[in-house]
Protein backbone atom coordinates (compact mmCIF):
# COMPACT_ATOMS: atom_id res chain seq x y z
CA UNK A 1 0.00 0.00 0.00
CA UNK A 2 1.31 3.46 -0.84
CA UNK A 3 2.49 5.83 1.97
CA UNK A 4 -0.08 8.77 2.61
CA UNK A 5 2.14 11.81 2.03
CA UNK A 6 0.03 13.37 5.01
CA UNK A 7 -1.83 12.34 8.22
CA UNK A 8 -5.25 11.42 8.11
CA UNK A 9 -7.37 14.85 9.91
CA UNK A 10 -9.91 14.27 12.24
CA UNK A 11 -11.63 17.31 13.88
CA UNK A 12 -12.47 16.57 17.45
CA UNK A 13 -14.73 19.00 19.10
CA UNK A 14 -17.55 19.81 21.42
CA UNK A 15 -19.88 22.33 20.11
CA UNK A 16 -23.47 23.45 21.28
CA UNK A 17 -26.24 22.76 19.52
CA UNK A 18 -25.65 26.18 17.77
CA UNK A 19 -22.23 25.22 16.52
CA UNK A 20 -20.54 27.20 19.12
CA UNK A 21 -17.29 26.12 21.32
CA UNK A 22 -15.97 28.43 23.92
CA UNK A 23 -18.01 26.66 27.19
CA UNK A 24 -16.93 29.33 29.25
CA UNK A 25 -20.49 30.20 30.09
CA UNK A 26 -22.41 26.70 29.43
CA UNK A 27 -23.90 24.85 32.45
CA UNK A 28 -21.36 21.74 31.94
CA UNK A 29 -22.24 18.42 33.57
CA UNK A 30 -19.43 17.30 35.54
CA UNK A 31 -17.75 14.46 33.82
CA UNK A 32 -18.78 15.95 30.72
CA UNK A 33 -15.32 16.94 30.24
CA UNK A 34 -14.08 13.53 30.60
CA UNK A 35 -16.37 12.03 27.92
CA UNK A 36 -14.86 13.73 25.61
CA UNK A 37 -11.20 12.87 26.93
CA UNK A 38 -12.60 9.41 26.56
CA UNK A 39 -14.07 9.44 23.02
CA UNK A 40 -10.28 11.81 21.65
CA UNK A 41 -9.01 8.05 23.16
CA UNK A 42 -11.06 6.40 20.82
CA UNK A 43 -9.53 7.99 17.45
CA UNK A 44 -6.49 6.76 18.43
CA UNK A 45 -4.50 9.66 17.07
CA UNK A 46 -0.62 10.21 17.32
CA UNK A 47 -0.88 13.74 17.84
CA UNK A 48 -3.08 16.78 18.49
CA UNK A 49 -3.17 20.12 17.28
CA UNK A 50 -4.54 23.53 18.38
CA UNK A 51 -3.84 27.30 18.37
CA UNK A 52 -1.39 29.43 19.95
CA UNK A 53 -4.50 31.17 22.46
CA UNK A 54 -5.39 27.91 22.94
CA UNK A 55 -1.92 26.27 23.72
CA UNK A 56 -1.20 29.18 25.97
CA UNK A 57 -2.85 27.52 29.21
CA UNK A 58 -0.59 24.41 28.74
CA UNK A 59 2.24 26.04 28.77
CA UNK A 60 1.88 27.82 31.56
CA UNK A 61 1.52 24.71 33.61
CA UNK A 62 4.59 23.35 32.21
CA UNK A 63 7.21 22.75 34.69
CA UNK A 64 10.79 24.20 33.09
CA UNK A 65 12.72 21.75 31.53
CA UNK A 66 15.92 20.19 33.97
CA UNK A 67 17.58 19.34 30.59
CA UNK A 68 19.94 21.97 30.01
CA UNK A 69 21.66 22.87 26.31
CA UNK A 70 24.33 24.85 25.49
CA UNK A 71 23.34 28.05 23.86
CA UNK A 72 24.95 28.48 20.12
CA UNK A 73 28.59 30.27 20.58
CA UNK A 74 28.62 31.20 16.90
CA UNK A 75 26.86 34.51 15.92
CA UNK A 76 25.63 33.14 12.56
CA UNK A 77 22.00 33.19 12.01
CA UNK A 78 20.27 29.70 12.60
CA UNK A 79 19.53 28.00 9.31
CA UNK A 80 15.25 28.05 8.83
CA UNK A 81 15.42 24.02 8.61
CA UNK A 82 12.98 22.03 10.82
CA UNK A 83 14.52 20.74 14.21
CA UNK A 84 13.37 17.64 15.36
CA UNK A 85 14.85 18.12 19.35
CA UNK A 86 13.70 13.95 20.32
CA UNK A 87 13.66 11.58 17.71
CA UNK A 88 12.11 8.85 19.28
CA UNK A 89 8.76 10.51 20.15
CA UNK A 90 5.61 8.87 19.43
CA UNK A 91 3.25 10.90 20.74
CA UNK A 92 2.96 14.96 19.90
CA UNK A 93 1.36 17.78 21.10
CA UNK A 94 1.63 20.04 18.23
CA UNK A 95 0.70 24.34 18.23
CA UNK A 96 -0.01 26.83 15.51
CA UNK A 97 2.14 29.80 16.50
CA UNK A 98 3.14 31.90 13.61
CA UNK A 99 4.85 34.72 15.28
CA UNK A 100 6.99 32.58 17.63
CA UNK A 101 4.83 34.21 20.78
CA UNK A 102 4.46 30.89 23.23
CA UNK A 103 7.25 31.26 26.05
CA UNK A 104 7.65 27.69 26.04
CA UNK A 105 9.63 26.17 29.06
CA UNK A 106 9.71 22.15 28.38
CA UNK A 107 9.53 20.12 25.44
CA UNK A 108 6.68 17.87 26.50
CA UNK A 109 3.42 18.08 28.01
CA UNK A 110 2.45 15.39 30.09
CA UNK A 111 3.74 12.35 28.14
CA UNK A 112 3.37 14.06 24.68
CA UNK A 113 6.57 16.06 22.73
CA UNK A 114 5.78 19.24 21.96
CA UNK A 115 6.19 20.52 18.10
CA UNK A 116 5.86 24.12 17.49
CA UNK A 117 4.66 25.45 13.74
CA UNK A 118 5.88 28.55 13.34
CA UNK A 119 7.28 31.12 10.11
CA UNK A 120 10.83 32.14 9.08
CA UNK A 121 10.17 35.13 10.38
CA UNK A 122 10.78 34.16 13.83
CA UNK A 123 13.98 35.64 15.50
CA UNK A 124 17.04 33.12 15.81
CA UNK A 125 16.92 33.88 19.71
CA UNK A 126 13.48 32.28 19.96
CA UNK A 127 14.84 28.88 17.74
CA UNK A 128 17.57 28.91 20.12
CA UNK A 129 15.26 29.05 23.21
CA UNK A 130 13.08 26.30 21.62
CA UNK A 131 16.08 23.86 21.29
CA UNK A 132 17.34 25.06 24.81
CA UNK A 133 14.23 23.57 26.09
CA UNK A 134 13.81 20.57 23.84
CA UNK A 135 11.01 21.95 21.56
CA UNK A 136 10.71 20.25 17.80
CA UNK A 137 9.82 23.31 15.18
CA UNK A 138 8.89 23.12 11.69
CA UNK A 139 8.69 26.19 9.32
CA UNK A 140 5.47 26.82 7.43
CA UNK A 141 5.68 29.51 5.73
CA UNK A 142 7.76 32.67 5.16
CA UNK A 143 5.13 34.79 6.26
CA UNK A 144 1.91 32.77 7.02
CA UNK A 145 1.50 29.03 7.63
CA UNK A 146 0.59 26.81 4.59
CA UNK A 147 -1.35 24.07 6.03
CA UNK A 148 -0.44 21.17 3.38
CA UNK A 149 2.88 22.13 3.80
CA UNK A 150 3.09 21.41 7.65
CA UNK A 151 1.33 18.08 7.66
CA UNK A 152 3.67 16.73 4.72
CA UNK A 153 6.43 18.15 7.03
CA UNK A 154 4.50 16.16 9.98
CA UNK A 155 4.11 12.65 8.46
CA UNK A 156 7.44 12.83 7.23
CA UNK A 157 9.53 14.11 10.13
CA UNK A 158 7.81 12.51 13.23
CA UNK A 159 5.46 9.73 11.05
CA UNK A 160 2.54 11.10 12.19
CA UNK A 161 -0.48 8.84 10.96
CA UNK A 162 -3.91 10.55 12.80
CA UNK A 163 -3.95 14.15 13.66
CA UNK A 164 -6.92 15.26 15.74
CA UNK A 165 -7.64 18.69 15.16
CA UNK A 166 -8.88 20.93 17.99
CA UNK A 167 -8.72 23.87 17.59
CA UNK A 168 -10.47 27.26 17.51
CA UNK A 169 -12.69 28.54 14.86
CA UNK A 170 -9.77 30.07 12.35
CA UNK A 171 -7.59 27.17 12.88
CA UNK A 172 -10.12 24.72 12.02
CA UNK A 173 -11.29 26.71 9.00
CA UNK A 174 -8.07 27.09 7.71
CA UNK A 175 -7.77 23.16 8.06
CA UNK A 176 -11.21 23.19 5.65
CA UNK A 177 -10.24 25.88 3.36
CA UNK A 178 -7.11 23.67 2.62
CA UNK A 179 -9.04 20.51 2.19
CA UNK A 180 -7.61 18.61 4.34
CA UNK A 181 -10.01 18.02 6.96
CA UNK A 182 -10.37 13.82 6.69
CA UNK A 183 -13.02 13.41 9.25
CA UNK A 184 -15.38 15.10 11.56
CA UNK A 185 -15.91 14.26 15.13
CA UNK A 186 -18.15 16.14 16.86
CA UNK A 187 -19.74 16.00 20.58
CA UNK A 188 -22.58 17.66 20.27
CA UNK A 189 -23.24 19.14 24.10
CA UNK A 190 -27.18 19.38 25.02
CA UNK A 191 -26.94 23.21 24.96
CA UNK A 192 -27.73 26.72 23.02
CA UNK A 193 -25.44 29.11 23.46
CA UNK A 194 -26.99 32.11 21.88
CA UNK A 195 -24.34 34.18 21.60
CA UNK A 196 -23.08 36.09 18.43
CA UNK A 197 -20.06 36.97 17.24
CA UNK A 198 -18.19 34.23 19.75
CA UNK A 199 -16.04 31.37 17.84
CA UNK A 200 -18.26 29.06 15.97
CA UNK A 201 -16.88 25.30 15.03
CA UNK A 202 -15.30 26.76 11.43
CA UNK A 203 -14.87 30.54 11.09
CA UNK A 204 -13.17 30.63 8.25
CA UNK A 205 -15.36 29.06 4.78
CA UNK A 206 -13.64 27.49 1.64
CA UNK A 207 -14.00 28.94 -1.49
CA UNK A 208 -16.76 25.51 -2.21
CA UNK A 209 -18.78 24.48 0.24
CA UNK A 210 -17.26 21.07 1.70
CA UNK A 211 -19.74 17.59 2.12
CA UNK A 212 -19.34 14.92 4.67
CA UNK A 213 -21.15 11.64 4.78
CA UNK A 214 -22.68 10.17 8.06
CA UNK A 215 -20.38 7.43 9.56
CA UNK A 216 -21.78 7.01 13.13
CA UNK A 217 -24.17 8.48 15.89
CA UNK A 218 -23.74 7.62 19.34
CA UNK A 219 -25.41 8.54 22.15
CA UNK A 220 -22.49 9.35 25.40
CA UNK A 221 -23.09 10.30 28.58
CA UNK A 222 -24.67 13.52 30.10
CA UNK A 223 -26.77 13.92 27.11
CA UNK A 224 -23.95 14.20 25.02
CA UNK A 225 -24.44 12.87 21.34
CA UNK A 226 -21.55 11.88 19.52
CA UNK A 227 -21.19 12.55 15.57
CA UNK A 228 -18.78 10.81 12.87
CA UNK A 229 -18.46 11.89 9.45
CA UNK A 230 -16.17 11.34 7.06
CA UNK A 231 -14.99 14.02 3.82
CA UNK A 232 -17.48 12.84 0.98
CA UNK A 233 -15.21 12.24 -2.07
């Protein structure tokens, strides 16, 4: 069978009824959260990947990394090549960060290695912090972040098979825009939200409409409903 030349992308989510997903403000079920911990399980993906507002909480609860590397003693600029800081990760946690903004402190969070996406336009001292602290990068872009582009980089460079996407509204559109979203997983959550103008599930819309086909509808725990669909070809 031929190699994919990308990971297969499942979007993982919870939105309300009305397609929203910040829960800030949603009368959650305790446990709730853990159903959909359990059901991410399920997909069995290698990896995970969100936002840099988003990623922002984990890293703050990172404890600093007790591996210590020598900072570069040459002045020359650090080549824009993809750093792969532990080779014989399995599991990722992987942020969209353009500008270089996360202050990242470790290269893993909980058991997962952290990979950073991030542009050339970057400043060498953050590359240098990132492999001070053991954090994989890859480059998508000059400017902006070409989505194809990473996840070739991804399935090549760490073998990632199943990426489960979830992330905000923009991230998640982009993902659709490019085409490249695989599979849709979606835990619907027994509530309206109402509210306008907040992050809906994709806030960014392809140039043609995209069509899924039904695969699966479960009902979880707490009222919870879970949806599969797959990218209708």
């Amino acid at each position: 069978m031929k190699r994919a030349s990308r990971p297969w992308v499942v979007c993982h989510m919870v939105p309300s009824l009305d397609g929203r997903i910040v829960p800030t403000k949603w009368p959650v079920r305790e446990g709730a959260y853990a159903e959909y911990e359990r059901t991410a399980k399920a997909l069995k993906g290698d990896a995970w990947i969100i936002g840099r507002i988003s990623m922002e909480p984990y890293v703050k609860g990172q404890e600093a990394s007790k591996t210590k590397v020598a900072a570069p003693t040459s002045r020359a600029p650090i080549p824009r090549t993809d750093h792969v800081a532990d080779p014989k990760a399995r599991r990722f946690a992987i942020a969209i960060d353009p500008s270089g903004k996360l202050a990242w402190r470790a290269g893993r969070i909980d058991d997962d290695h952290v990979i950073t996406v991030i542009t050339e336009r970057v400043s060498d001292r953050y590359l240098a912090t990132l492999r001070a602290v053991g954090v994989s990068y890859v480059f998508g872009g000059e400017d902006t972040i070409d989505v194809k582009r990473v996840l070739r980089t991804l399935r090549a460079r760490f073998d990632i098979e199943r990426l489960l996407l979830e992330g905000g509204g923009k991230i998640n559109g982009s993902f659709l825009e490019a085409d490249v979203v695989d599979e849709l997983s979606l835990l619907v959550a027994p509530i309206v939200d109402g509210s306008t103008g907040t992050p809906a599930l994709f806030d960014r819309a392809p140039a043609k409409a995209r069509a899924f086909e039904l695969v699966s509808v479960k009902k979880r725990a707490h009222d919870l409903v879970w949806l599969r669909y797959r990218r209708a070809r």
